[in-house]
C-alpha atoms as a PDB file:
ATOM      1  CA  UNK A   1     -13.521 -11.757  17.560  1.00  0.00           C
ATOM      2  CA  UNK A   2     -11.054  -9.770  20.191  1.00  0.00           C
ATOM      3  CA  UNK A   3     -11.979  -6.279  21.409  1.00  0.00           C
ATOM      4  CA  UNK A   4      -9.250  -5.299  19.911  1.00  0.00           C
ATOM      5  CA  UNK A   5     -10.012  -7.144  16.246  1.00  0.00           C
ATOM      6  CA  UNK A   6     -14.073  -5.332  16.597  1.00  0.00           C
ATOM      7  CA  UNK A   7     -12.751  -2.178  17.496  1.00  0.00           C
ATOM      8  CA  UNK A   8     -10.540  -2.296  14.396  1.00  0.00           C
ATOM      9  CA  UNK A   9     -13.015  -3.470  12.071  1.00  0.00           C
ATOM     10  CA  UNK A  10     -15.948  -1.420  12.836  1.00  0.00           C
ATOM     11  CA  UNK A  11     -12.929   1.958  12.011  1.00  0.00           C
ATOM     12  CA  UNK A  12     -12.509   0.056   8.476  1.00  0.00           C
ATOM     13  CA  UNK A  13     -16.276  -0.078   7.802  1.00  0.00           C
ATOM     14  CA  UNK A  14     -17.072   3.758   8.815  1.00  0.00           C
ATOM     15  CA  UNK A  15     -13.632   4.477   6.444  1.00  0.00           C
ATOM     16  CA  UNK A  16     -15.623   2.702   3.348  1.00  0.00           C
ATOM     17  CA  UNK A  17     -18.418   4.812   4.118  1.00  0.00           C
ATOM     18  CA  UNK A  18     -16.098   7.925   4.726  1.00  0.00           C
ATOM     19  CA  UNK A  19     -14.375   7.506   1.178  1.00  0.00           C
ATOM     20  CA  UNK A  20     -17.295   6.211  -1.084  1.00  0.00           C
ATOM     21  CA  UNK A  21     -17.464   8.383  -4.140  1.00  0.00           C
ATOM     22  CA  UNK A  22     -14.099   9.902  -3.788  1.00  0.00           C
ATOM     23  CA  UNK A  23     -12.379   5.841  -4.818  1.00  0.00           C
ATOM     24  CA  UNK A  24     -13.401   3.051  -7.041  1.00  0.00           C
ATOM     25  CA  UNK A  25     -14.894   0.159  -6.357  1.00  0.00           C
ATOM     26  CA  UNK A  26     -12.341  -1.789  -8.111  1.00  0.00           C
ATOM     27  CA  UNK A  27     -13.431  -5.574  -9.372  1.00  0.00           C
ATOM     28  CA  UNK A  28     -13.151  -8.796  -8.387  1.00  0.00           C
ATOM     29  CA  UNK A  29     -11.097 -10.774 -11.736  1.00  0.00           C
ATOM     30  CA  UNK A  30     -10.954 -14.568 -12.448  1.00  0.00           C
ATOM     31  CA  UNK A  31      -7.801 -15.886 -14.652  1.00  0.00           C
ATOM     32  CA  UNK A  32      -7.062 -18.638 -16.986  1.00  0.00           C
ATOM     33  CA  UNK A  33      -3.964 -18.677 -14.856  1.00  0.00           C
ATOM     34  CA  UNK A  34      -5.784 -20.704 -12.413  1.00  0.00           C
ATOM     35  CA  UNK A  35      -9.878 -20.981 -11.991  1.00  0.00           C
ATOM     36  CA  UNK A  36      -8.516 -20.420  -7.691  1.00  0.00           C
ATOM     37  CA  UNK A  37      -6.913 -17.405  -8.107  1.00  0.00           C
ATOM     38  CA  UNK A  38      -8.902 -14.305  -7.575  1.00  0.00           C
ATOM     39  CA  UNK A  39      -7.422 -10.713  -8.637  1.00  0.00           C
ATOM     40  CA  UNK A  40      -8.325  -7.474  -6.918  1.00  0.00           C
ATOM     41  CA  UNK A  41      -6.437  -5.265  -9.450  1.00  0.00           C
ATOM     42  CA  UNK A  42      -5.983  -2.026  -7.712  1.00  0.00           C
ATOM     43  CA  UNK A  43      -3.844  -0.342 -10.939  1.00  0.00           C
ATOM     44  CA  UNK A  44      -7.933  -0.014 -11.880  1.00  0.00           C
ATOM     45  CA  UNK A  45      -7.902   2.850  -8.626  1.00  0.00           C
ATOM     46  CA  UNK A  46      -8.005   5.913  -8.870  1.00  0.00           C
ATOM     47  CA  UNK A  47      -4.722   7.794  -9.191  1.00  0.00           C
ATOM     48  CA  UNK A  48      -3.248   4.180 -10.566  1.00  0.00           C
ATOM     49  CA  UNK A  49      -3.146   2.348  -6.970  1.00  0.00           C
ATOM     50  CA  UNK A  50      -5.242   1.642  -3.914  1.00  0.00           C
ATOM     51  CA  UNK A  51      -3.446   4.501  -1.976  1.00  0.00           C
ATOM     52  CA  UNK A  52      -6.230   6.644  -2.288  1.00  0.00           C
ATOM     53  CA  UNK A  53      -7.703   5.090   0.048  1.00  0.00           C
ATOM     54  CA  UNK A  54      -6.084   5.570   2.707  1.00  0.00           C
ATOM     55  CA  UNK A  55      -5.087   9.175   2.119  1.00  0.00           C
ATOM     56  CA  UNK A  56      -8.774  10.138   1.430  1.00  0.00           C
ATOM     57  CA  UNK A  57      -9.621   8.187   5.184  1.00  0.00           C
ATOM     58  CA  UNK A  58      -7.130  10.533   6.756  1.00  0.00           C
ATOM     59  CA  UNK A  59      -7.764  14.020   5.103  1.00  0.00           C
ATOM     60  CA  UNK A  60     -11.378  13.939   5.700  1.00  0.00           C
ATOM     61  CA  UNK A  61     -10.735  12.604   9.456  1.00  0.00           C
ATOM     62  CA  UNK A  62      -8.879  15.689   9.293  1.00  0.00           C
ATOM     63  CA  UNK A  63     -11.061  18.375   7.923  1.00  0.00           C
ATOM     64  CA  UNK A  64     -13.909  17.423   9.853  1.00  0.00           C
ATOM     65  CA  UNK A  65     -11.877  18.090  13.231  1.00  0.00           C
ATOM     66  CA  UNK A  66     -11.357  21.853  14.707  1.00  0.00           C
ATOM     67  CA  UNK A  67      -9.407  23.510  13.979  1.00  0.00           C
ATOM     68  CA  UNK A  68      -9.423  22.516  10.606  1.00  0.00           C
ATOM     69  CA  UNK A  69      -5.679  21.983   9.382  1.00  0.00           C
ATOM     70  CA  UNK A  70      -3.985  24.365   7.519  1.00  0.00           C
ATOM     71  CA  UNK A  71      -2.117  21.996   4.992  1.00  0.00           C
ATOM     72  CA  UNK A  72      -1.183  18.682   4.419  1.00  0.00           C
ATOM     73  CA  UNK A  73       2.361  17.335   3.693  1.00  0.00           C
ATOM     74  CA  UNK A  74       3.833  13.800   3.108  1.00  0.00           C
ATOM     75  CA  UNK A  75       6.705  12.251   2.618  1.00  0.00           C
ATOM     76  CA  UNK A  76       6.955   9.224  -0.452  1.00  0.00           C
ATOM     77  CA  UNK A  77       8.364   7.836  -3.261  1.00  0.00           C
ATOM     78  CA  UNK A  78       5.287   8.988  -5.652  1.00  0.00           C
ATOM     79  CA  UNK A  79       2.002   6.254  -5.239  1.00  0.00           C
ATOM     80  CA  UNK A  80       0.965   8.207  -2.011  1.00  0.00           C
ATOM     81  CA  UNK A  81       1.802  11.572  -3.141  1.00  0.00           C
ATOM     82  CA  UNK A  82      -0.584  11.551  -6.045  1.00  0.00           C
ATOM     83  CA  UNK A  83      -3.062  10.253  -3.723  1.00  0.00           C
ATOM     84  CA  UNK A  84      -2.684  12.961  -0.495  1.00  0.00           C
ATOM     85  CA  UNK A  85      -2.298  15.529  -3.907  1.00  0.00           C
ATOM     86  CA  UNK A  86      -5.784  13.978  -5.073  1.00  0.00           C
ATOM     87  CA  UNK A  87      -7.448  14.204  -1.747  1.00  0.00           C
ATOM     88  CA  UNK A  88      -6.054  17.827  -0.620  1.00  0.00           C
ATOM     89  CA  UNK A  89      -6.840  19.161  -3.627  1.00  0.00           C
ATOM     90  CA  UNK A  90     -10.944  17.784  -3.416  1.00  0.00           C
ATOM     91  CA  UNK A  91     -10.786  18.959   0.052  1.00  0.00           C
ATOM     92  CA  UNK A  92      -9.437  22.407  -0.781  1.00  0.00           C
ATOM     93  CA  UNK A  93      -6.251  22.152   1.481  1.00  0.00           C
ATOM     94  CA  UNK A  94      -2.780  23.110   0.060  1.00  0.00           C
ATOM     95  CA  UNK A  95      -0.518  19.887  -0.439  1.00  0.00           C
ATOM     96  CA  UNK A  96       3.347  19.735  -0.057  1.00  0.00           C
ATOM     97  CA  UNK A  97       5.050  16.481  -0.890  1.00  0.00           C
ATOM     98  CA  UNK A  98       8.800  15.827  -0.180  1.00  0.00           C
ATOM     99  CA  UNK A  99       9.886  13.215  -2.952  1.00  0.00           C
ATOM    100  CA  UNK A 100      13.623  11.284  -3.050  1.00  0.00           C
ATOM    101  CA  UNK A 101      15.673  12.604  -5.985  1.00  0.00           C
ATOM    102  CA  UNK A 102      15.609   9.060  -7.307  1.00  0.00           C
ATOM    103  CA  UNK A 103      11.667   8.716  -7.400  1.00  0.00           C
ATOM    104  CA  UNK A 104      10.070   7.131 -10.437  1.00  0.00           C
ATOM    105  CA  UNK A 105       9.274  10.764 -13.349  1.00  0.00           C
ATOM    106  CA  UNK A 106       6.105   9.781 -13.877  1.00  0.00           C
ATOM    107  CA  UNK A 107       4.902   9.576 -10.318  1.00  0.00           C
ATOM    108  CA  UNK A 108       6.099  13.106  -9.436  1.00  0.00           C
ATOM    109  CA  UNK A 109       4.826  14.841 -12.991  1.00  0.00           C
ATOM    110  CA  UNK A 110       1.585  13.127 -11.590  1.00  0.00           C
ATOM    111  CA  UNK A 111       1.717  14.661  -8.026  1.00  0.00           C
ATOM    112  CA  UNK A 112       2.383  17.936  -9.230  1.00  0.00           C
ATOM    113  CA  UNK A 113      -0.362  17.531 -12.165  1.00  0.00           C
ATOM    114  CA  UNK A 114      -3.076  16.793  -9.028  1.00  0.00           C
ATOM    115  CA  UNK A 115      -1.389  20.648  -7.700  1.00  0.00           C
ATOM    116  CA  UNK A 116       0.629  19.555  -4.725  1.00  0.00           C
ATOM    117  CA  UNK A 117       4.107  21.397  -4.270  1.00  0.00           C
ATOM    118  CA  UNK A 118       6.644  18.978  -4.507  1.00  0.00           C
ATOM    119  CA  UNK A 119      10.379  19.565  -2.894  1.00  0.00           C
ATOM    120  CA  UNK A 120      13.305  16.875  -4.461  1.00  0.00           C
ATOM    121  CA  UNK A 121      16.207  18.722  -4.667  1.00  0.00           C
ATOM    122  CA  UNK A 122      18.467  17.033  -1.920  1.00  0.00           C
ATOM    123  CA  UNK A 123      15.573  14.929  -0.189  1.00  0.00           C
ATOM    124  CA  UNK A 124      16.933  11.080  -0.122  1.00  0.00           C
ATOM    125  CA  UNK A 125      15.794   7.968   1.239  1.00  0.00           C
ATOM    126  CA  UNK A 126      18.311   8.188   4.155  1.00  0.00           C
ATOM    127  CA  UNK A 127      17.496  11.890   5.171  1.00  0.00           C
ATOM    128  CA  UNK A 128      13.763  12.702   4.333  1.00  0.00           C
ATOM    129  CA  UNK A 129      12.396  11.955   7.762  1.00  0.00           C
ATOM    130  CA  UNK A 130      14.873  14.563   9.217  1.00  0.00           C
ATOM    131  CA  UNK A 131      13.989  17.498   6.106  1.00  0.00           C
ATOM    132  CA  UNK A 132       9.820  16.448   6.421  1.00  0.00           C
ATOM    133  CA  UNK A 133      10.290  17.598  10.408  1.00  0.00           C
ATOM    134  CA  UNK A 134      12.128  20.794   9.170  1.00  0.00           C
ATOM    135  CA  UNK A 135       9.402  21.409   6.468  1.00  0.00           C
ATOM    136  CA  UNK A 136       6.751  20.576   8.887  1.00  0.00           C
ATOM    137  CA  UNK A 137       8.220  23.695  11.413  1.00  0.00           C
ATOM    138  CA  UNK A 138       8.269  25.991   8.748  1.00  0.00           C
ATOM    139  CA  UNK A 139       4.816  25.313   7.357  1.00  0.00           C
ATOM    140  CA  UNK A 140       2.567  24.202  10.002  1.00  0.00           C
ATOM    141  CA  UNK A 141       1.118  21.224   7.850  1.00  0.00           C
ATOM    142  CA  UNK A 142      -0.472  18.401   8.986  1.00  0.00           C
ATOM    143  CA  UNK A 143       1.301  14.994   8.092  1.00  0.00           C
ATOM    144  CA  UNK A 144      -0.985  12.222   6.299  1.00  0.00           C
ATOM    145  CA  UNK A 145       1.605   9.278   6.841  1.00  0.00           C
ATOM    146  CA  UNK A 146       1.998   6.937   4.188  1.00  0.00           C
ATOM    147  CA  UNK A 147       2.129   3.754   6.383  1.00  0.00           C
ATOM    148  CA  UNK A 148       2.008   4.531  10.306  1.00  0.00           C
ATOM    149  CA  UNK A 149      -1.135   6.208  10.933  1.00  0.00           C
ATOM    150  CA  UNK A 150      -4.748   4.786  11.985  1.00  0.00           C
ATOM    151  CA  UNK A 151      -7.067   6.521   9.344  1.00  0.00           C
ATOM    152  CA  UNK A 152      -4.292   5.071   6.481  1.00  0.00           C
ATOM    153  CA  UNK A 153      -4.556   1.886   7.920  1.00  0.00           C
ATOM    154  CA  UNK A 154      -8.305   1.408   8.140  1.00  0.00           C
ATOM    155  CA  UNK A 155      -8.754   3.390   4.610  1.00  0.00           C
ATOM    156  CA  UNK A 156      -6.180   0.349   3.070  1.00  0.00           C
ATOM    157  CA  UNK A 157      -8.575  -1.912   4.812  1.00  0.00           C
ATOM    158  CA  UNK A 158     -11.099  -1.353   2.719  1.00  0.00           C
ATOM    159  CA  UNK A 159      -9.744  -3.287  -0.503  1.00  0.00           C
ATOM    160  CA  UNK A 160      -9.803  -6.920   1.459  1.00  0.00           C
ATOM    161  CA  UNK A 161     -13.204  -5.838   2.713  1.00  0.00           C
ATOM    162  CA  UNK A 162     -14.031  -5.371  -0.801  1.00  0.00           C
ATOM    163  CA  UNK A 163     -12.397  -8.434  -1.604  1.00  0.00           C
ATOM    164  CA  UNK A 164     -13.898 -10.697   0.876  1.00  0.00           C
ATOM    165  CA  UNK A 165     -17.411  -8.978   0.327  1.00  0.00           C
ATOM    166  CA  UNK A 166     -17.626 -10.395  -3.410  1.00  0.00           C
ATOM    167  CA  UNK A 167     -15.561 -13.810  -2.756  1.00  0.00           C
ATOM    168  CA  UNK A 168     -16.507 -14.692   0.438  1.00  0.00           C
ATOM    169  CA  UNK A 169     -15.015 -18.484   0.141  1.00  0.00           C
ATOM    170  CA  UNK A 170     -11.191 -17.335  -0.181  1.00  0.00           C
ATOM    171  CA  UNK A 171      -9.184 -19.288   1.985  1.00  0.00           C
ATOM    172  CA  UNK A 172      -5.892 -16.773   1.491  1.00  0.00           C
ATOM    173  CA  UNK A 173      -5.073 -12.833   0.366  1.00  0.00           C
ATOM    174  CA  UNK A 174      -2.053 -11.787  -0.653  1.00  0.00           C
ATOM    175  CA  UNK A 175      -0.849  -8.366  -0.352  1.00  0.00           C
ATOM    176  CA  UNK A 176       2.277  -6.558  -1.165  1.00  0.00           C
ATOM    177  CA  UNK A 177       3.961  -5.211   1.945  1.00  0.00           C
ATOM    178  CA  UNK A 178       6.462  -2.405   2.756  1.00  0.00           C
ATOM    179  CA  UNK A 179       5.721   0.055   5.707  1.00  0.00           C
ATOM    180  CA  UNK A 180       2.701  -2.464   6.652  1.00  0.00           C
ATOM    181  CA  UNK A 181      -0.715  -0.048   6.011  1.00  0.00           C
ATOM    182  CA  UNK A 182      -1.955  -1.829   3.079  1.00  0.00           C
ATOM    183  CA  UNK A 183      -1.273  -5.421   5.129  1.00  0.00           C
ATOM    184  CA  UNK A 184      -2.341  -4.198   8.534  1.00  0.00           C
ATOM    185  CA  UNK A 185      -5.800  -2.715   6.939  1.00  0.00           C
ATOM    186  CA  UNK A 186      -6.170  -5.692   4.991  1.00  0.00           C
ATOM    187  CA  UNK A 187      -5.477  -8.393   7.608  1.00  0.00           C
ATOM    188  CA  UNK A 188      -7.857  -6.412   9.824  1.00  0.00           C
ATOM    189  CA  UNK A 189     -10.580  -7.207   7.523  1.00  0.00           C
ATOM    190  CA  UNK A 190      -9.826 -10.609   6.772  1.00  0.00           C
ATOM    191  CA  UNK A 191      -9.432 -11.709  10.299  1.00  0.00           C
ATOM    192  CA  UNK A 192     -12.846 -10.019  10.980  1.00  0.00           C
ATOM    193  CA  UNK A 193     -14.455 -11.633   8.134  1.00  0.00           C
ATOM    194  CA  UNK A 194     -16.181 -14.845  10.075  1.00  0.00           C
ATOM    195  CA  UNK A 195     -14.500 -17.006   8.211  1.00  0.00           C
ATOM    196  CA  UNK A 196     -10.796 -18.555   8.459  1.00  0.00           C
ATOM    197  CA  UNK A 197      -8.726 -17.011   6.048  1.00  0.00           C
ATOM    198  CA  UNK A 198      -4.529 -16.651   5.771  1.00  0.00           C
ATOM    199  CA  UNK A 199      -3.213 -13.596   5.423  1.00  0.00           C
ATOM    200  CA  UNK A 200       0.327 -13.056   3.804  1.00  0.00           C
ATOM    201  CA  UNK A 201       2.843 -10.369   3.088  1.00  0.00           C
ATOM    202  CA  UNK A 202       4.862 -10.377   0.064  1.00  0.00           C
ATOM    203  CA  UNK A 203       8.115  -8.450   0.211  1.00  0.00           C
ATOM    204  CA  UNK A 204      11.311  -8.575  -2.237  1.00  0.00           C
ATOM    205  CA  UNK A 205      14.080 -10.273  -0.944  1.00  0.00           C
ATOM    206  CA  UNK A 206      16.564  -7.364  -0.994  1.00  0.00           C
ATOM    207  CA  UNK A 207      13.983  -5.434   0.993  1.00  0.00           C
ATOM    208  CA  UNK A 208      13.215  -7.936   3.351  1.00  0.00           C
ATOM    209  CA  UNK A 209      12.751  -6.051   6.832  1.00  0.00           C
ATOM    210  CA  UNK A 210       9.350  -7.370   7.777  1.00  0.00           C
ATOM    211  CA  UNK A 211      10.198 -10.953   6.918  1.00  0.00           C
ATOM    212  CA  UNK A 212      13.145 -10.623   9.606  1.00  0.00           C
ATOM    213  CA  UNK A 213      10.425  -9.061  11.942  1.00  0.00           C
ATOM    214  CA  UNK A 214       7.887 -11.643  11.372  1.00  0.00           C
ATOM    215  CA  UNK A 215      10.678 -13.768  12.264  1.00  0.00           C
ATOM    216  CA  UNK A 216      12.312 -12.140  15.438  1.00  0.00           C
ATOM    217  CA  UNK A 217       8.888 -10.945  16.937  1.00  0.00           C
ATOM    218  CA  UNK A 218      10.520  -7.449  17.061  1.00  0.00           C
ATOM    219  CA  UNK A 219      10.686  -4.554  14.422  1.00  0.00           C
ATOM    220  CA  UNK A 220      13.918  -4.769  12.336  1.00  0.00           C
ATOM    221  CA  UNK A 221      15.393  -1.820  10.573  1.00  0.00           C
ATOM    222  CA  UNK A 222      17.328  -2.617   6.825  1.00  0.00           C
ATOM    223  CA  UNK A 223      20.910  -0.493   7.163  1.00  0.00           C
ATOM    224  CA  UNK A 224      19.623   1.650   4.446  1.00  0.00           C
ATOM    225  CA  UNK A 225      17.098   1.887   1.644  1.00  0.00           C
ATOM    226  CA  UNK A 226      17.342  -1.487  -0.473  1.00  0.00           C
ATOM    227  CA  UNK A 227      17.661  -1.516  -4.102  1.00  0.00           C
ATOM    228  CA  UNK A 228      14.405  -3.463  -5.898  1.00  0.00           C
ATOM    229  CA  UNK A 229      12.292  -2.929  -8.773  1.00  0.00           C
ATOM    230  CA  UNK A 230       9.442  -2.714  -6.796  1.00  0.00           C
ATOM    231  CA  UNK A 231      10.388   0.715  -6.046  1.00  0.00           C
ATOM    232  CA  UNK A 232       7.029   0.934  -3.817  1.00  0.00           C
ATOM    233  CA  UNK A 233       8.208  -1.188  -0.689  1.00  0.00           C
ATOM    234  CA  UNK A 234      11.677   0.660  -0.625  1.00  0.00           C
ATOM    235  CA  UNK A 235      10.896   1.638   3.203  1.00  0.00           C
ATOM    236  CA  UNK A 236      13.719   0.200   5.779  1.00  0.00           C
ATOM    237  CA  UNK A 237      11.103  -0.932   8.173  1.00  0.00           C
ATOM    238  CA  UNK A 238       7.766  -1.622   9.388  1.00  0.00           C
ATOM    239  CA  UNK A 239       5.561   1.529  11.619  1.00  0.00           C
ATOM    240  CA  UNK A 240       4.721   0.900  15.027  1.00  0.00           C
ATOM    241  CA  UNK A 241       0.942   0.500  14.253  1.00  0.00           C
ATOM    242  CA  UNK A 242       1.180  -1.988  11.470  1.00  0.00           C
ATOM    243  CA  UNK A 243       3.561  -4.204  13.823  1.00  0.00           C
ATOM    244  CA  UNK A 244       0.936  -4.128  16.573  1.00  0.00           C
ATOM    245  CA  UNK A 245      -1.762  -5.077  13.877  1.00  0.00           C
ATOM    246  CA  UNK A 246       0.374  -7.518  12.321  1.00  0.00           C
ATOM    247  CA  UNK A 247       2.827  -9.294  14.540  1.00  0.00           C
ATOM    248  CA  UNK A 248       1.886  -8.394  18.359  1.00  0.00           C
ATOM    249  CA  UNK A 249      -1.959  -9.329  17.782  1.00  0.00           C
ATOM    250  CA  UNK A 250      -0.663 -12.007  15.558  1.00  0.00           C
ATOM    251  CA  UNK A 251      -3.300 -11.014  12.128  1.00  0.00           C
ATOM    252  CA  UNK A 252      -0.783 -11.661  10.020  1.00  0.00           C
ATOM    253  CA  UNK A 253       0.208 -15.704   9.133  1.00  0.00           C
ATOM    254  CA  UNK A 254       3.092 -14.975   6.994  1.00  0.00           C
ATOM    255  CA  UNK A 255       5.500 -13.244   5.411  1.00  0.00           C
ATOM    256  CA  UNK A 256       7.118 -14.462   2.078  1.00  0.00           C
ATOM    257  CA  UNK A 257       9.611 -13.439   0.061  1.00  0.00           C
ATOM    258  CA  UNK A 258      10.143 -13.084  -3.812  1.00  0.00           C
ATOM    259  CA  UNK A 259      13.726 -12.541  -5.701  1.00  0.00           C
ATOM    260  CA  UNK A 260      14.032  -9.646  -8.434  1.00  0.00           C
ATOM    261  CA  UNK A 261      13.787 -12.431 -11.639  1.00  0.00           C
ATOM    262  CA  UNK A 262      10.417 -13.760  -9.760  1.00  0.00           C
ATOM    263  CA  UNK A 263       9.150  -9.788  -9.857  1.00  0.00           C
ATOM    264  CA  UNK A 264      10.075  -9.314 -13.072  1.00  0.00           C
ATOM    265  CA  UNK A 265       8.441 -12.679 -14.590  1.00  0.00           C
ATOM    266  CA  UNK A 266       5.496 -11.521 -12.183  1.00  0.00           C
ATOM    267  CA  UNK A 267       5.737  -7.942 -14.435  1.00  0.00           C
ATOM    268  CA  UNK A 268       5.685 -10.423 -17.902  1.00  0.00           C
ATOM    269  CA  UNK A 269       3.036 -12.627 -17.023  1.00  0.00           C
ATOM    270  CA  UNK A 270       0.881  -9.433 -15.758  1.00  0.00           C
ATOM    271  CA  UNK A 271       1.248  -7.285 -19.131  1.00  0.00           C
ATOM    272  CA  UNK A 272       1.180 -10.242 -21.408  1.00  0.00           C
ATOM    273  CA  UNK A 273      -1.229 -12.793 -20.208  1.00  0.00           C
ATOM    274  CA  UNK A 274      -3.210 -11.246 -17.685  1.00  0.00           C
ATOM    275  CA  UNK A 275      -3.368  -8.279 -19.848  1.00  0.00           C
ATOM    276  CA  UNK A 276      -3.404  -5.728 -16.734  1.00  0.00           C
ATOM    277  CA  UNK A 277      -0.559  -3.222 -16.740  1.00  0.00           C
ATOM    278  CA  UNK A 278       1.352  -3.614 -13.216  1.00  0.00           C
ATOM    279  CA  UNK A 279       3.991  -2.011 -11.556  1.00  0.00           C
ATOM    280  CA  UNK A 280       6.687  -4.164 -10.295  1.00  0.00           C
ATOM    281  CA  UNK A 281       5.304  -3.520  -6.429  1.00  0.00           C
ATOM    282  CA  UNK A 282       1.969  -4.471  -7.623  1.00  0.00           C
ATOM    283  CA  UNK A 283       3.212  -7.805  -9.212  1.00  0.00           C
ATOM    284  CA  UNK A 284       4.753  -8.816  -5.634  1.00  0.00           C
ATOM    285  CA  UNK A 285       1.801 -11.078  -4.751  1.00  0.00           C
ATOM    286  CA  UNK A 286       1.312 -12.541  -8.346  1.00  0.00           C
ATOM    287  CA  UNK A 287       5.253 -13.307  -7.982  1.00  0.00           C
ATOM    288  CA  UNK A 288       4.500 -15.311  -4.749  1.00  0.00           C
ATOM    289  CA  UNK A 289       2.219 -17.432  -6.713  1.00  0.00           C
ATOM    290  CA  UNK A 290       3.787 -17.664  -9.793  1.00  0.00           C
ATOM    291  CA  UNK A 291       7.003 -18.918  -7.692  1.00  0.00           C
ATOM    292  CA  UNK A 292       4.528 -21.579  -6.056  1.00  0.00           C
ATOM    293  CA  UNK A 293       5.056 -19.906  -2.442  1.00  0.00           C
ATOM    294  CA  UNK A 294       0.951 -19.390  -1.621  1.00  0.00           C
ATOM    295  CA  UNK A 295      -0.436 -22.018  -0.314  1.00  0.00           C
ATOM    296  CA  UNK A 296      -2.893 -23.930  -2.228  1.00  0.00           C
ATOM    297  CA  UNK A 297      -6.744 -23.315  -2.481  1.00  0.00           C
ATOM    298  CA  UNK A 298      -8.849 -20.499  -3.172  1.00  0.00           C
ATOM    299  CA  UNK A 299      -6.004 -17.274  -3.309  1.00  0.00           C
ATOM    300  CA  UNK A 300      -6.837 -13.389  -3.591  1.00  0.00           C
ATOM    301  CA  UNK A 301      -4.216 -11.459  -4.617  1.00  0.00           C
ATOM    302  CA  UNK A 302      -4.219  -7.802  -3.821  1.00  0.00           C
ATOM    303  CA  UNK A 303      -2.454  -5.845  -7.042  1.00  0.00           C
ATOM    304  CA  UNK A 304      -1.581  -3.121  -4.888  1.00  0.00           C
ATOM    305  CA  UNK A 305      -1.033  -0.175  -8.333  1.00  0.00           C
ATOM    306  CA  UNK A 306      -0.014  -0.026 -12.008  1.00  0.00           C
ATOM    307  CA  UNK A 307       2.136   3.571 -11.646  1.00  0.00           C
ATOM    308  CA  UNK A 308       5.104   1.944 -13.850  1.00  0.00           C
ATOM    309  CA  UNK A 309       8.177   3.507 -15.151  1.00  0.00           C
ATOM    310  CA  UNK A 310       7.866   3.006 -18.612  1.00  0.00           C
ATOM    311  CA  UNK A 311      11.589   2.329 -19.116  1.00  0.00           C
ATOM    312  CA  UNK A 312      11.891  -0.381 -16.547  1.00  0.00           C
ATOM    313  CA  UNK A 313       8.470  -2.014 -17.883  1.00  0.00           C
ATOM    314  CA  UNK A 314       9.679  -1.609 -21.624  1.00  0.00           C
ATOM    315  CA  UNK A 315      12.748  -3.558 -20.559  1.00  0.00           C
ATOM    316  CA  UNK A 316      11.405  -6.280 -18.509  1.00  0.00           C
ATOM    317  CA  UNK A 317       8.598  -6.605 -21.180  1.00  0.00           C
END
């Protein structure tokens, strides 16, 4: 193991003692799909998906530093807002979440319900990095990133740890990817595991910006926000951080990519014969293998949440 690799790896071990009994232990589930494939089904997490994780990794980072922040904001489409409302409001610290216009209901009534203050009127995909520095001036809050920030990264780490820790034998994970914190964290702990196992990114095709960085060894920026179900991995490209963790140190193997009908049978297959309620993001790596693009042997599949809108499930379904 690299410096670099230990370093990492011991920062995702104190982060699953940091977090324990604010997240879930989700389980470890075998399928009739295939007696190889192993689910972690993170739609079991609390808040709906493994973004607590993460979120609770930073905010207690933060509140045990002085001076002890004032606030926290953030800055997503609704999976990491309920879970920086979540952790704020166990902490005690006020919340403010900026949310695109276009987010998914249910995620923001859920954000709010958890007693952060959301802002959506005007914020898009295109300018809400500009209006979360503006809001950050006026408030003096803290930002939890959702994607590009060490604590998130080795909190997310902590579900392949999990993983790994109950199947030890897996010879691949699969985990959804968009800004890279749930793939950097995870291919941190499954490089560090002592055993050789692949790690691989799944990614729809019309939001396929780390696919073309895995390719060009550089980070490549979509022209604007893509249009996918998997409304979760709607981020134009890959943070700093997760490209050093993932490309420049070279933990992550692959990158593959899935078209919208392969997401959508992915969204079927999960509600109707594996019987666990996805969201189209958290289907990405069960729509790798259902489209025969992991390799074969013994396969984990990270599920990465299970925050659906109702209306897109109820049509797919």
């Amino acid at each position: 193991m690299t410096p670099y690799l230990e370093e990492h790896s011991e920062q995702v071990g104190q982060a699953a003692e940091r977090i324990r009994g604010h997240v879930r232990r989700t389980p470890v589930l075998n399928t009739d799909l295939d007696s190889d494939l192993y689910l972690k089904p993170e739609c079991l997490q609390v808040t709906g998906s493994f973004k607590p994780r993460g979120a609770f990794n930073a905010v207690l980072s933060l509140t045990a530093r002085t001076p002890r922040p004032s606030g926290v904001i953030a800055v997503s489409s609704g999976n990491h807002a309920q879970a920086v409302a979540l952790a704020a409001a166990t902490v005690g610290l006020p919340a403010l979440i900026l949310i695109p216009e276009d987010a998914n209901p249910a995620k923001v009534a859920a954000t709010r319900a958890l007693g952060a203050e959301v802002i959506q009127e005007g914020i898009t995909f295109a300018n809400r990095e500009q209006r979360l520095r503006e809001v950050m001036a006026e408030r003096g809050y803290t930002l939890v990133h959702p994607f590009d920030d060490w604590d998130v990264i080795h909190g997310q780490g902590t579900v392949v740890r999990e993983l790994l820790d109950d199947e030890p034998d897996l010879q691949a994970v699969a985990t959804p990817v968009g800004g890279g914190g749930l793939l950097a964290g995870s291919a941190i702990s499954a490089k560090s595991h002592g055993r050789p196992v692949k790690v691989i990114g799944v990614e729809p095709v019309a939001a396929d910006d780390a696919y073309r960085t895995w390719k060009t060894g550089r980070i490549e920026v979509l022209p604007s926000s893509p249009t996918t179900l998997a409304d979760g991995v709607r981020t134009t490209a890959i943070g700093a951080r997760n490209f050093e963790v993932m490309f420049a140190n070279r933990l992550v193997d692959e990158i593959v990519t899935v078209t919208e009908e392969e997401i959508a049978t992915a969204v079927r297959v999960a509600w109707s014969r594996v019987h666990l309620a996805l969201e189209p993001t958290g289907a990405l790596p069960l729509a790798a293998y259902l489209a025969g693009k992991l390799p074969k042997g013994r396969t984990g599949l990270v599920l990465s949440g299970g925050n659906a809108n109702f209306a897109t499930v109820a049509t797919l379904l």
